[in-house]
Protein backbone atom coordinates (compact mmCIF):
# COMPACT_ATOMS: atom_id res chain seq x y z
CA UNK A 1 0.00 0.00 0.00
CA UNK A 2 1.88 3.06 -1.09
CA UNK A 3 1.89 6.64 1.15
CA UNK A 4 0.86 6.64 4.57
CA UNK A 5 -2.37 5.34 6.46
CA UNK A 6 -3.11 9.20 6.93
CA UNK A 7 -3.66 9.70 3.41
CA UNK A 8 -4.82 6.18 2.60
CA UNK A 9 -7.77 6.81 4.95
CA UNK A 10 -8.26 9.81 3.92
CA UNK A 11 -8.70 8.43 0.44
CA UNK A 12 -10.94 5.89 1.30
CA UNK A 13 -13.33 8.64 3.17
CA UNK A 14 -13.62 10.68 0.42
CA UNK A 15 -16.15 8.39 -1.23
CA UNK A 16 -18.16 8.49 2.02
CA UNK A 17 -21.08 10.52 2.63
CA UNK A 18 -20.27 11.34 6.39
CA UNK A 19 -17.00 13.78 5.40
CA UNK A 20 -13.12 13.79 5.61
CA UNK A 21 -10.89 12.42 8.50
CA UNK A 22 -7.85 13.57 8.50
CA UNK A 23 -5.09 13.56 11.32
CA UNK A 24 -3.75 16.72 13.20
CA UNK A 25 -1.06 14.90 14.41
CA UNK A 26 -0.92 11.89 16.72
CA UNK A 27 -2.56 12.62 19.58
CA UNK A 28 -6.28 13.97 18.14
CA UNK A 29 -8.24 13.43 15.34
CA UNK A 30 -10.09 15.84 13.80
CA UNK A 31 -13.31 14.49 11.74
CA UNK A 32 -15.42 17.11 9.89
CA UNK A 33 -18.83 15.99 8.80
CA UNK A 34 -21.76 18.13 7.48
CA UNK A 35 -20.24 21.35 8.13
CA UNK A 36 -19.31 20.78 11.75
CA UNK A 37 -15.86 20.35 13.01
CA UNK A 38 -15.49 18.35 16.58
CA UNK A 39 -11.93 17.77 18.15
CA UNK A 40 -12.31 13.74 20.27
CA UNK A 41 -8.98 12.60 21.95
CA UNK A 42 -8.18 8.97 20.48
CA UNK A 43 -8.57 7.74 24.05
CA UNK A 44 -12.40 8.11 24.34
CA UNK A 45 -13.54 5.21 22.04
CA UNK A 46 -17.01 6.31 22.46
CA UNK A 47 -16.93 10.13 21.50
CA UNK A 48 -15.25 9.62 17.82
CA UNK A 49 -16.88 6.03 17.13
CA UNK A 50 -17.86 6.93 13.66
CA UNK A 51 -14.41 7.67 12.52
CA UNK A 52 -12.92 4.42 14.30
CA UNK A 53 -15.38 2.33 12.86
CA UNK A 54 -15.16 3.79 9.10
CA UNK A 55 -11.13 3.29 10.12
CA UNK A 56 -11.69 -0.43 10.83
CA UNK A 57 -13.99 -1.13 7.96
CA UNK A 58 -10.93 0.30 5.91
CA UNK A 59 -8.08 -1.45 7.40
CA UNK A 60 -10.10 -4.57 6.66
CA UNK A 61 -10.33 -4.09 3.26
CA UNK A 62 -7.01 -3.59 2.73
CA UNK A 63 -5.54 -6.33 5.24
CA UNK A 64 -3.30 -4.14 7.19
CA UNK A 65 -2.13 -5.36 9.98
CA UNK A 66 -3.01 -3.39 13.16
CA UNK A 67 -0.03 -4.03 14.99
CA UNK A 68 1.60 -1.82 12.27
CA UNK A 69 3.22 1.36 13.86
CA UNK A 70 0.90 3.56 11.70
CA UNK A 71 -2.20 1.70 12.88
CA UNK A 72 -1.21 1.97 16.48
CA UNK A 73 -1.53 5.58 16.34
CA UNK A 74 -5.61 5.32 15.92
CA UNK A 75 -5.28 2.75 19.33
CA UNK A 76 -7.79 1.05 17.79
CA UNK A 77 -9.43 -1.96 19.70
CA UNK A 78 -10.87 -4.99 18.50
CA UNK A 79 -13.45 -6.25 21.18
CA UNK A 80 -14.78 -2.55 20.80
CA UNK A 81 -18.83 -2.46 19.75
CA UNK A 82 -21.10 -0.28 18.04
CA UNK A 83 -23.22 1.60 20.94
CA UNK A 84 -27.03 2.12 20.63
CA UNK A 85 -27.69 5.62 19.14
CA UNK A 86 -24.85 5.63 16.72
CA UNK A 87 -26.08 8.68 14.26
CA UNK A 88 -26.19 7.52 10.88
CA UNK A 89 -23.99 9.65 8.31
CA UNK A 90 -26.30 11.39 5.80
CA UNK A 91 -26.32 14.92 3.80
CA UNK A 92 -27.59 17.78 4.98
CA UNK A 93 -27.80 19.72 7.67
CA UNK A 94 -27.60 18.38 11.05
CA UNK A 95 -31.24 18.03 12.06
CA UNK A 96 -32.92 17.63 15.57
CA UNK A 97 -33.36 13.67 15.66
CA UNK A 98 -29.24 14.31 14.98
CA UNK A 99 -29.00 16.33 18.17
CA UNK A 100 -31.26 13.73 20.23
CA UNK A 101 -28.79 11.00 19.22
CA UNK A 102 -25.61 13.11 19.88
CA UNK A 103 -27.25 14.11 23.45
CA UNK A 104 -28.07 10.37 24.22
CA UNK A 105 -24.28 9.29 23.46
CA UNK A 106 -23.13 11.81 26.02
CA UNK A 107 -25.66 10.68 28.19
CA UNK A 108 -24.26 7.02 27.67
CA UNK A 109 -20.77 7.75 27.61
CA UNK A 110 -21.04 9.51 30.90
CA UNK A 111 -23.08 6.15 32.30
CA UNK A 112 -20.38 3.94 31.30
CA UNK A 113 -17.66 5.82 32.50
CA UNK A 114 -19.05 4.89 36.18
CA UNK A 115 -19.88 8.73 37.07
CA UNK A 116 -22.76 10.81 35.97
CA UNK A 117 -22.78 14.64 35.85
CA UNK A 118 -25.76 16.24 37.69
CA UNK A 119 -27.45 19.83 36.33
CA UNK A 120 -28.75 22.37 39.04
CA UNK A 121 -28.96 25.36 36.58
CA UNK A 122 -32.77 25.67 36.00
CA UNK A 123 -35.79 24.02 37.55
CA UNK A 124 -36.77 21.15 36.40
CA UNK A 125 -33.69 19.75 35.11
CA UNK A 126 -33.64 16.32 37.90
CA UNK A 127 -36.54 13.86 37.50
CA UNK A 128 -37.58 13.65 41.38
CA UNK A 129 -38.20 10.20 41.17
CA UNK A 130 -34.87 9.15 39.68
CA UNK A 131 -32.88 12.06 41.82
CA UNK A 132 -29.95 11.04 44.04
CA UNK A 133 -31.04 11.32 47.56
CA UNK A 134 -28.24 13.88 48.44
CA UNK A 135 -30.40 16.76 45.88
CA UNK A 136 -33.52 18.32 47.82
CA UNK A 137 -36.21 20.07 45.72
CA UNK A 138 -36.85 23.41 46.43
CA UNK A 139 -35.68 23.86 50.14
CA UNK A 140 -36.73 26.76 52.49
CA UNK A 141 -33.85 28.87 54.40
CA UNK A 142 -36.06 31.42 56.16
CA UNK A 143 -35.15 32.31 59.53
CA UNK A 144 -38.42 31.41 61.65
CA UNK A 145 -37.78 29.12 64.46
CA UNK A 146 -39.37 26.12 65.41
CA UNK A 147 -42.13 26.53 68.19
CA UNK A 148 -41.13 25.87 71.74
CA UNK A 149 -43.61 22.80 72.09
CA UNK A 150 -42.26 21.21 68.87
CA UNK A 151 -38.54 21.49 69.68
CA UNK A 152 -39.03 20.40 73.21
CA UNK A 153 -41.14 17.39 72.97
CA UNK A 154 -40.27 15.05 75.09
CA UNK A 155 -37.23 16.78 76.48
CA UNK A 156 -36.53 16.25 80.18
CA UNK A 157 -39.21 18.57 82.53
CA UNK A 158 -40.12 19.86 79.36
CA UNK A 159 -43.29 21.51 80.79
CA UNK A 160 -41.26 23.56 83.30
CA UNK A 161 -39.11 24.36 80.39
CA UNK A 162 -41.78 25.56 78.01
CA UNK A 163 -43.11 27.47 81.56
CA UNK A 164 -40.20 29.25 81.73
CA UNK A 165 -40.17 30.78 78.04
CA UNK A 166 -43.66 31.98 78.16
CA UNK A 167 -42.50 33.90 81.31
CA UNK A 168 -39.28 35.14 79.41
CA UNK A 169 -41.11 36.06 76.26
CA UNK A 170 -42.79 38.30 78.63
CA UNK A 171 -40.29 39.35 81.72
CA UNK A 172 -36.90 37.80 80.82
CA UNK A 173 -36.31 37.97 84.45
CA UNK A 174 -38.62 35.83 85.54
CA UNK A 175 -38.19 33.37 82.82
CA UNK A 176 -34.29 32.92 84.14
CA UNK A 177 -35.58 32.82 87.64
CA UNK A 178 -37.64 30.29 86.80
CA UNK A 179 -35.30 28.05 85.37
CA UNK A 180 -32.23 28.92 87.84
CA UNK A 181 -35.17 27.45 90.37
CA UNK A 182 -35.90 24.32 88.44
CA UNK A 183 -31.24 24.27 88.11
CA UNK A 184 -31.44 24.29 84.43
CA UNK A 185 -28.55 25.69 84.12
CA UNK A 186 -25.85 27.44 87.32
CA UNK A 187 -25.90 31.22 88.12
CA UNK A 188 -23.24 32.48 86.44
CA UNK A 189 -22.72 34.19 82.86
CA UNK A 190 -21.19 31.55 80.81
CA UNK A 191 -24.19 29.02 81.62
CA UNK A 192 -27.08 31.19 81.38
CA UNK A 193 -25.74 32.08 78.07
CA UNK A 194 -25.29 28.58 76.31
CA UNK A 195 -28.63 27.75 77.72
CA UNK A 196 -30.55 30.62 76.48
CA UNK A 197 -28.19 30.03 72.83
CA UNK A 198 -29.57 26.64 72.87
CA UNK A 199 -33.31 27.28 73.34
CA UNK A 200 -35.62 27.13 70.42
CA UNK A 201 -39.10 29.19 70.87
CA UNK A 202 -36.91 32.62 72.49
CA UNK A 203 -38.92 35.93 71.38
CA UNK A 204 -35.91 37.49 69.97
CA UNK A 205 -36.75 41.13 70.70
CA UNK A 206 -36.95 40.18 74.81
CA UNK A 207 -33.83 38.28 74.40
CA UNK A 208 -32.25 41.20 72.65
CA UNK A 209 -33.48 43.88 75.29
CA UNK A 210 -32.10 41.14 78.12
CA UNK A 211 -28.70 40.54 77.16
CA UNK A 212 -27.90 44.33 76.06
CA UNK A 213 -29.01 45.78 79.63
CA UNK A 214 -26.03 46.94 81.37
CA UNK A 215 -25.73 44.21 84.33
CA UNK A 216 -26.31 41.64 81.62
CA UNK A 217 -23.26 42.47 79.92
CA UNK A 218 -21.11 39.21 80.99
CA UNK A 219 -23.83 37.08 79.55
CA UNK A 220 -24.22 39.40 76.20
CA UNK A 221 -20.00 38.84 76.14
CA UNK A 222 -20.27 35.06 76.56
CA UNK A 223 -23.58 34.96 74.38
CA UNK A 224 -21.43 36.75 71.96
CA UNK A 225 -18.68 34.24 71.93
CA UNK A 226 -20.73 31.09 71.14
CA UNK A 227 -21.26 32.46 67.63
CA UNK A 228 -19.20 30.96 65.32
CA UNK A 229 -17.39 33.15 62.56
CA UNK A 230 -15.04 30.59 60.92
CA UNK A 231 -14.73 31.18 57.05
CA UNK A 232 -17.69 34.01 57.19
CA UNK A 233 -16.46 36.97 55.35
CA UNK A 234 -17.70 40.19 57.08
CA UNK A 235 -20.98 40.98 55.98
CA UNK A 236 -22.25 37.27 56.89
CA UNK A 237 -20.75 36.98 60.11
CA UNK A 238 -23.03 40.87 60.90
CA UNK A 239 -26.23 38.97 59.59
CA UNK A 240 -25.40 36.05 61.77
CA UNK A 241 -25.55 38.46 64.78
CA UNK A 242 -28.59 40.59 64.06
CA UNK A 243 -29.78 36.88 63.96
CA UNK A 244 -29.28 35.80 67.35
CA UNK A 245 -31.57 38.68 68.51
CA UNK A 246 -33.54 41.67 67.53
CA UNK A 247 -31.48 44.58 68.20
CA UNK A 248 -32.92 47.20 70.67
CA UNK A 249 -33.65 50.82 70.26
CA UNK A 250 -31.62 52.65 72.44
CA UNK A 251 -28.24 53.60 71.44
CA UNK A 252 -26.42 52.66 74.63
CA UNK A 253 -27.80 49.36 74.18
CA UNK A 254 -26.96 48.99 70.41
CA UNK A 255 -23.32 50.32 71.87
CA UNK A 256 -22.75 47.07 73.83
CA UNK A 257 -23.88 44.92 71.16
CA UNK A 258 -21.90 46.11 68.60
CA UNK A 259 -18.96 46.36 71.12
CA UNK A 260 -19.23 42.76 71.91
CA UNK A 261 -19.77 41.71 67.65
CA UNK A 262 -16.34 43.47 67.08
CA UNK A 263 -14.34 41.81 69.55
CA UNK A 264 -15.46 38.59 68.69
CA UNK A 265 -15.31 38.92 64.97
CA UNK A 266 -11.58 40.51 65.02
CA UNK A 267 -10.40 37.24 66.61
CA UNK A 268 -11.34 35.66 63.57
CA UNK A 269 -10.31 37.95 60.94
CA UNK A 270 -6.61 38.90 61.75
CA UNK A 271 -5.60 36.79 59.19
CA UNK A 272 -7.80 38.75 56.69
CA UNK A 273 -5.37 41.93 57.14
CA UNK A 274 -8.52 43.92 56.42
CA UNK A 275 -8.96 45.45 60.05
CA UNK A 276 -5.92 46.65 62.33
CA UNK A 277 -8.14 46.81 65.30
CA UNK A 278 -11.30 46.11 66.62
CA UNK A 279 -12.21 50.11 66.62
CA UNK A 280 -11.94 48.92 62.45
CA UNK A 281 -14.56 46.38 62.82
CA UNK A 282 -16.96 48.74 65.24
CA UNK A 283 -17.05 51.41 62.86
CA UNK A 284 -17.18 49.11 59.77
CA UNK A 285 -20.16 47.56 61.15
CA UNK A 286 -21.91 50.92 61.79
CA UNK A 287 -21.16 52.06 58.59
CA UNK A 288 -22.75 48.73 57.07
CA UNK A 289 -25.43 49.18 58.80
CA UNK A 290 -26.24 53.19 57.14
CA UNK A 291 -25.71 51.72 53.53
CA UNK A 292 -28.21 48.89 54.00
CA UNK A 293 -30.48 51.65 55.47
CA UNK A 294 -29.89 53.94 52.65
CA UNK A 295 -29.55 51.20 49.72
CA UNK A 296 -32.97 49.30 50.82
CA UNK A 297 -34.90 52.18 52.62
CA UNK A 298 -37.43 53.47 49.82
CA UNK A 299 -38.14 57.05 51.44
CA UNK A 300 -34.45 57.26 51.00
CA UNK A 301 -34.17 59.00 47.09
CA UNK A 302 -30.62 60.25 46.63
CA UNK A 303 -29.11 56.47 47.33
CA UNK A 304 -25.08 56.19 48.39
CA UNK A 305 -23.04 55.35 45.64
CA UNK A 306 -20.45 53.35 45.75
CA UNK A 307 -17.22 55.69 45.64
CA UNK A 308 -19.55 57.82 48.66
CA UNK A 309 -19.46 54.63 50.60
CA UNK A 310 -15.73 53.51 50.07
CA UNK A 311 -15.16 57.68 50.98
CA UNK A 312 -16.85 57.64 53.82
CA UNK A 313 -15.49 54.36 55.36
CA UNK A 314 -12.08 53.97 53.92
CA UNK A 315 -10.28 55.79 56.66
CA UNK A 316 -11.08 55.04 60.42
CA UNK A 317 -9.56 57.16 62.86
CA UNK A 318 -7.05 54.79 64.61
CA UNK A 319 -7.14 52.21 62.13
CA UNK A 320 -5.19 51.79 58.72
CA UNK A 321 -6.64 52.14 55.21
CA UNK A 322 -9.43 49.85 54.05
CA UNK A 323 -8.72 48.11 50.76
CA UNK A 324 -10.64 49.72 48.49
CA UNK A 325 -11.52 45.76 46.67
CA UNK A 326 -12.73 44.85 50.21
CA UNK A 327 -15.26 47.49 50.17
CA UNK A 328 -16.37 47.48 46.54
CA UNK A 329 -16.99 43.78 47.61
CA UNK A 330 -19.18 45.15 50.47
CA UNK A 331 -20.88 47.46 48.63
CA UNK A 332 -22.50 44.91 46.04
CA UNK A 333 -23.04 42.32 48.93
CA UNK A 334 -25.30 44.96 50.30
CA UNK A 335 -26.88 45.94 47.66
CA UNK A 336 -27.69 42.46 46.48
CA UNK A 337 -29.13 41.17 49.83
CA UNK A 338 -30.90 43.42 52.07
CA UNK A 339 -29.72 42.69 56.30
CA UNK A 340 -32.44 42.06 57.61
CA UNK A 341 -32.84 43.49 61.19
CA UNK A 342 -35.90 41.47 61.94
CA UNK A 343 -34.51 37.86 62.69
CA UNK A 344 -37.97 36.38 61.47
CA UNK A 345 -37.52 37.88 57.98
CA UNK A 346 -34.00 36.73 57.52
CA UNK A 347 -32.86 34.39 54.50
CA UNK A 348 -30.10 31.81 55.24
CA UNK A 349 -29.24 33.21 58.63
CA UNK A 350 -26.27 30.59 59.04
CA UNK A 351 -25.35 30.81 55.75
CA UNK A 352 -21.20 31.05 55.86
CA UNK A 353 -20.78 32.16 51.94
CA UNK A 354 -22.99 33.21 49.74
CA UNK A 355 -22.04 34.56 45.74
CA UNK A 356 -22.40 34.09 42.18
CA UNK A 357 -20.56 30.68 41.00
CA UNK A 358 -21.55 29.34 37.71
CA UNK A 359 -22.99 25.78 36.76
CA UNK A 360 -23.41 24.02 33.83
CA UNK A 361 -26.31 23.50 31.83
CA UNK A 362 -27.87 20.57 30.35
CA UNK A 363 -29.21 21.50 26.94
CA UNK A 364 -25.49 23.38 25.58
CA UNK A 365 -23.25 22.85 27.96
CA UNK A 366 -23.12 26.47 28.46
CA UNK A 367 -22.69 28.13 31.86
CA UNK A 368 -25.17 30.00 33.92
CA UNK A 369 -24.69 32.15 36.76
CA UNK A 370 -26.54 31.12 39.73
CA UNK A 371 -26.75 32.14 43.38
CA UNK A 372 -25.08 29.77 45.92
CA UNK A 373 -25.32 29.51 49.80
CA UNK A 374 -23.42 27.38 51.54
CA UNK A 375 -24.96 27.22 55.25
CA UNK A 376 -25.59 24.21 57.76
CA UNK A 377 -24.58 21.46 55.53
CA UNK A 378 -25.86 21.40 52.78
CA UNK A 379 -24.94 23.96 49.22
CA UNK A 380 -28.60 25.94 48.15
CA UNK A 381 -28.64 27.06 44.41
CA UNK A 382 -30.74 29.86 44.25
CA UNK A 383 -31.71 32.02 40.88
CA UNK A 384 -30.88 35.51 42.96
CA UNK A 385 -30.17 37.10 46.22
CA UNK A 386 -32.71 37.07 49.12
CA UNK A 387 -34.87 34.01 48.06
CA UNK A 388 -35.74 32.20 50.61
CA UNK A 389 -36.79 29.25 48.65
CA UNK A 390 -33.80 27.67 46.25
CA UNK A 391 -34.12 25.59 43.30
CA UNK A 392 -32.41 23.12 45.04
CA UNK A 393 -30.33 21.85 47.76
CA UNK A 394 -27.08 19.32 47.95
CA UNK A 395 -26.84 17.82 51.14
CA UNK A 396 -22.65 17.40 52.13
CA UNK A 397 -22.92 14.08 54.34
CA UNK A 398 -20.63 11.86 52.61
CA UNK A 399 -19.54 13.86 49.56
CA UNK A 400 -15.83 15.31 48.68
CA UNK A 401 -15.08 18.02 46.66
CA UNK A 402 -11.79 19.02 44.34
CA UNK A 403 -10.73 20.95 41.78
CA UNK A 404 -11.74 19.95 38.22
CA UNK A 405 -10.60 20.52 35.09
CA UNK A 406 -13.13 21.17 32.81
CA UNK A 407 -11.68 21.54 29.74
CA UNK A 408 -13.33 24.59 29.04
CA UNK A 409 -10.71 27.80 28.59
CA UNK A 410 -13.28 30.54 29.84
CA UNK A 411 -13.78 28.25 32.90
CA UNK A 412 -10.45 27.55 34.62
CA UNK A 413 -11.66 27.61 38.29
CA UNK A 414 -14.04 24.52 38.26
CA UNK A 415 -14.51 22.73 41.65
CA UNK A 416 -16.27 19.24 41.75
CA UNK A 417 -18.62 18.22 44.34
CA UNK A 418 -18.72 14.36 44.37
CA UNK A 419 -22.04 12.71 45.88
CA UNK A 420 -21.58 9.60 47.79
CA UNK A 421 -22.71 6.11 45.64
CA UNK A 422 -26.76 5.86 45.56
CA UNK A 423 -28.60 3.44 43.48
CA UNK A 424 -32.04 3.34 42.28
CA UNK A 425 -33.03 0.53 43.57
CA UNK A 426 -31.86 -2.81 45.62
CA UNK A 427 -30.69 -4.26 42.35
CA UNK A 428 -29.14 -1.33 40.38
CA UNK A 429 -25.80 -0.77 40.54
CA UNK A 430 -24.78 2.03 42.48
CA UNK A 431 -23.22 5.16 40.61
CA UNK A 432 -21.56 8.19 41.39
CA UNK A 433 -22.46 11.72 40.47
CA UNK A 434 -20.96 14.91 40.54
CA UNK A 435 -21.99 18.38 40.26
CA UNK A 436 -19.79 21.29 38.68
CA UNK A 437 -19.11 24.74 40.19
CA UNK A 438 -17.43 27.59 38.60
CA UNK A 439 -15.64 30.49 40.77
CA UNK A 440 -14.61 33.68 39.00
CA UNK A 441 -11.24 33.69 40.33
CA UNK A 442 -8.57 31.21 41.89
CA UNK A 443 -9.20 33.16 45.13
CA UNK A 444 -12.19 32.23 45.37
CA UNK A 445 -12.35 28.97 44.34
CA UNK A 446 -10.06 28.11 47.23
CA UNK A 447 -12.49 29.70 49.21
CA UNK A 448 -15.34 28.35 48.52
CA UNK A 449 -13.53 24.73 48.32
CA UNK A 450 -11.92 25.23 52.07
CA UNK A 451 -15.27 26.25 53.76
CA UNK A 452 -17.10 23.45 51.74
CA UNK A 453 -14.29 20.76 53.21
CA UNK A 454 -14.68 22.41 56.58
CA UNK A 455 -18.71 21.20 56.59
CA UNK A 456 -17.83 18.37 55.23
CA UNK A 457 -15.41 17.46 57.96
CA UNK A 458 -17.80 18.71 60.30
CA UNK A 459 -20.56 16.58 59.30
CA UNK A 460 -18.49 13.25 59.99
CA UNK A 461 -17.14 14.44 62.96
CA UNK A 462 -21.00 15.08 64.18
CA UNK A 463 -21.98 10.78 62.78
CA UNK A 464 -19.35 10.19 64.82
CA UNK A 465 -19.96 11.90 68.02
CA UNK A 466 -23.75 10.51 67.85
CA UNK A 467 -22.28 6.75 67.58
């Protein structure tokens, strides 16, 4: 056979009516067919079977052996079959039954592979019935709190319990009276505190006027201190707080609170080398407060722009400069998601991240900028800020999560959520699924991929401490 098995396939394809295979060089093959070009990697059999079966027919023909060095270079293997679906090659243009075929190949490919990529873009794109039982439809994260009677059934002198916050929904001082009576907790500030942190049913205006009352203040400080900031950039950890309680009216009161909120949070955030001091974090958090006033308040017409805001908070007295990226950051946070001062009202209270990541969609591959919460454990995907219902919900128990190269050059920051192995059914086999993320920048995909390992590691840790 004279000239190379490039050219003699080529040859042999030029009579066919799917197009002209011709090699880029050893390590892809490049098959164009009815005006479409698509680039396969010789190691996925499946995604350029067309072109290795045409190649087979022809080396056939001819005899050729394939342990030739040329025919080595299509890795060509003989126990391979033709898959259901297979489109057929014929003119034209490509039509829709083409598409089906091409979509049901992927669909296949991704089956046999062991691991099948799940879509949380739009609604509707997981069959319920078939859904892996990590994905929850349409979850709530709205703020209300269970009732009293609900959260307490059955709990040890539960009655006395549920006594004692009817009396502090009213008095707060009898309610702790009545339970220092009944020893539900010691006398001092560190107990009362983690009990009154670990009661469901708590009118959170009393509780707020309680613990900012001036001979309350070593309870508000230990209060303060149960309240976990870990991984919660700035404006998060302030909605977390105004979450605990309502915030009172009087300014000496709202002094103490704040007081307390930026001791704690500077303790986490020296790392951040955003705030020198906690005088940074006090006045930050005041200044927060006035643009979510102004941004969300409608009586408010002339609204603060953002180079007024980064103006006007940029330089603390006492404190260093504010990076300006920091507060731009701020600025859009706030204007996206309205705090909300009344606890009831909130949306994803214990949320530790919230943004704009990108996932892929089913139909084109394409990707499509959703809103993502990470809080409790479990990752929300929401279509916009301040929803309190999401499209759906990926519960972290058992999953891992990596970086991921997706292949895609406008999407180098990928991270991959695995979900454990779920079958079906008792017979089916079980499989596991993914689900792709996209961060805007490397910064924050390391982000976002530490704080998701972090509930991850603090979900097994929880199994295990229940065993």
């Amino acid at each position: 056979m004279s000239g190379s098995l490039a050219s003699s396939v080529q040859r042999a394809l030029l009579f066919s009516e799917t197009g002209v295979m011709q090699f880029k060089d050893s390590n892809q093959v490049v098959l164009e067919a009815r005006n479409e070009v698509d680039f396969y990697a010789p190691e996925d059999l499946w995604s350029h079977f067309r072109s290795v079966e045409l190649c087979s027919e022809f080396l056939d023909s001819t005899q050729l052996p394939l342990e030739t060095p040329s025919a080595q270079k299509l890795k060509l293997s003989t126990t391979v079959k033709s898959p259901r679906g297979v489109i057929s090659p014929r003119r034209g243009a490509v039509t829709k039954r083409d598409k089906k075929q091409k979509k049901q190949l992927r669909r296949k490919k991704s089956v046999d592979n062991g691991s099948i990529e799940i879509f949380l873009s739009k609604s509707g794109e997981v069959n319920k019935k078939t859904a892996h039982s990590s994905i929850l439809f349409a979850p709530r994260g709205s703020g209300s709190s269970a009732s009293p009677k609900e959260s307490l059934d059955g709990a040890e002198n539960a009655e006395e319990l549920i006594k004692g916050i009817e009396l502090f929904n009213t008095k707060p001082r009898k309610g702790i009276a009545h339970w220092l009576e009944h020893k539900f907790f010691e006398n001092n500030a560190e107990e009362i505190a983690k009990f009154l942190s670990s009661i469901d049913g708590l009118d959170k205006a009393q509780l707020g006027e309680y613990l900012s009352e001036e001979d309350s203040f070593p309870i508000l400080g230990a209060f303060v201190r149960l309240i976990d900031f870990e991984y919660m950039d700035f404006d998060l950890a302030l909605r977390k707080f105004l979450f605990c309680f309502r915030m009172p009216g009087e300014a000496q009161k709202i002094d103490r609170c704040m007081k307390n909120f930026a001791s704690h949070y500077f303790s986490y955030s020296q790392s951040d080398n955003v705030f020198e001091n906690e005088l940074a974090v006090y006045a930050m958090a005041f200044g927060t407060i006035m643009l979510n006033t102004d941004a969300h308040n409608s009586q408010v017409r002339n609204k603060m722009t953002e180079r007024q805001f980064i103006d006007n908070t940029q330089y603390i007295e006492g404190g260093e400069k504010i990076p300006s990226d920091f507060l731009t950051d701020l600025y859009r946070r706030i204007l996206d998601e309205e705090i909300m001062l009344d606890p009831e009202k909130s949306c994803f209270p214990e949320a530790i991240m919230k943004g704009w990541l990108c996932l892929r969609s089913r139909g084109n591959r394409h990707w499509k900028a959703k809103w993502v919460v990470l809080s409790g454990f479990s990752i929300y995907i929401c279509k916009k800020p301040a929803e309190n219902v999401a499209l759906y919900g990926i519960q972290l128990d058992g999953c891992s999560v990596d970086t991921f190269d997706a292949r895609d050059k406008t999407r180098k920051n990928c991270l991959c959520i695995t979900l454990p192995p779920d079958a079906l059914s008792e017979t089916e086999i079980p499989r596991s699924s993914f689900v792709l993320l996209s961060t805007q920048t490397a910064e924050d995909l390391d982000k976002w991929k530490t704080g998701i390992k972090a509930k991850i590691y603090y979900c097994q840790k929880k199994k295990l401490e229940q065993l």
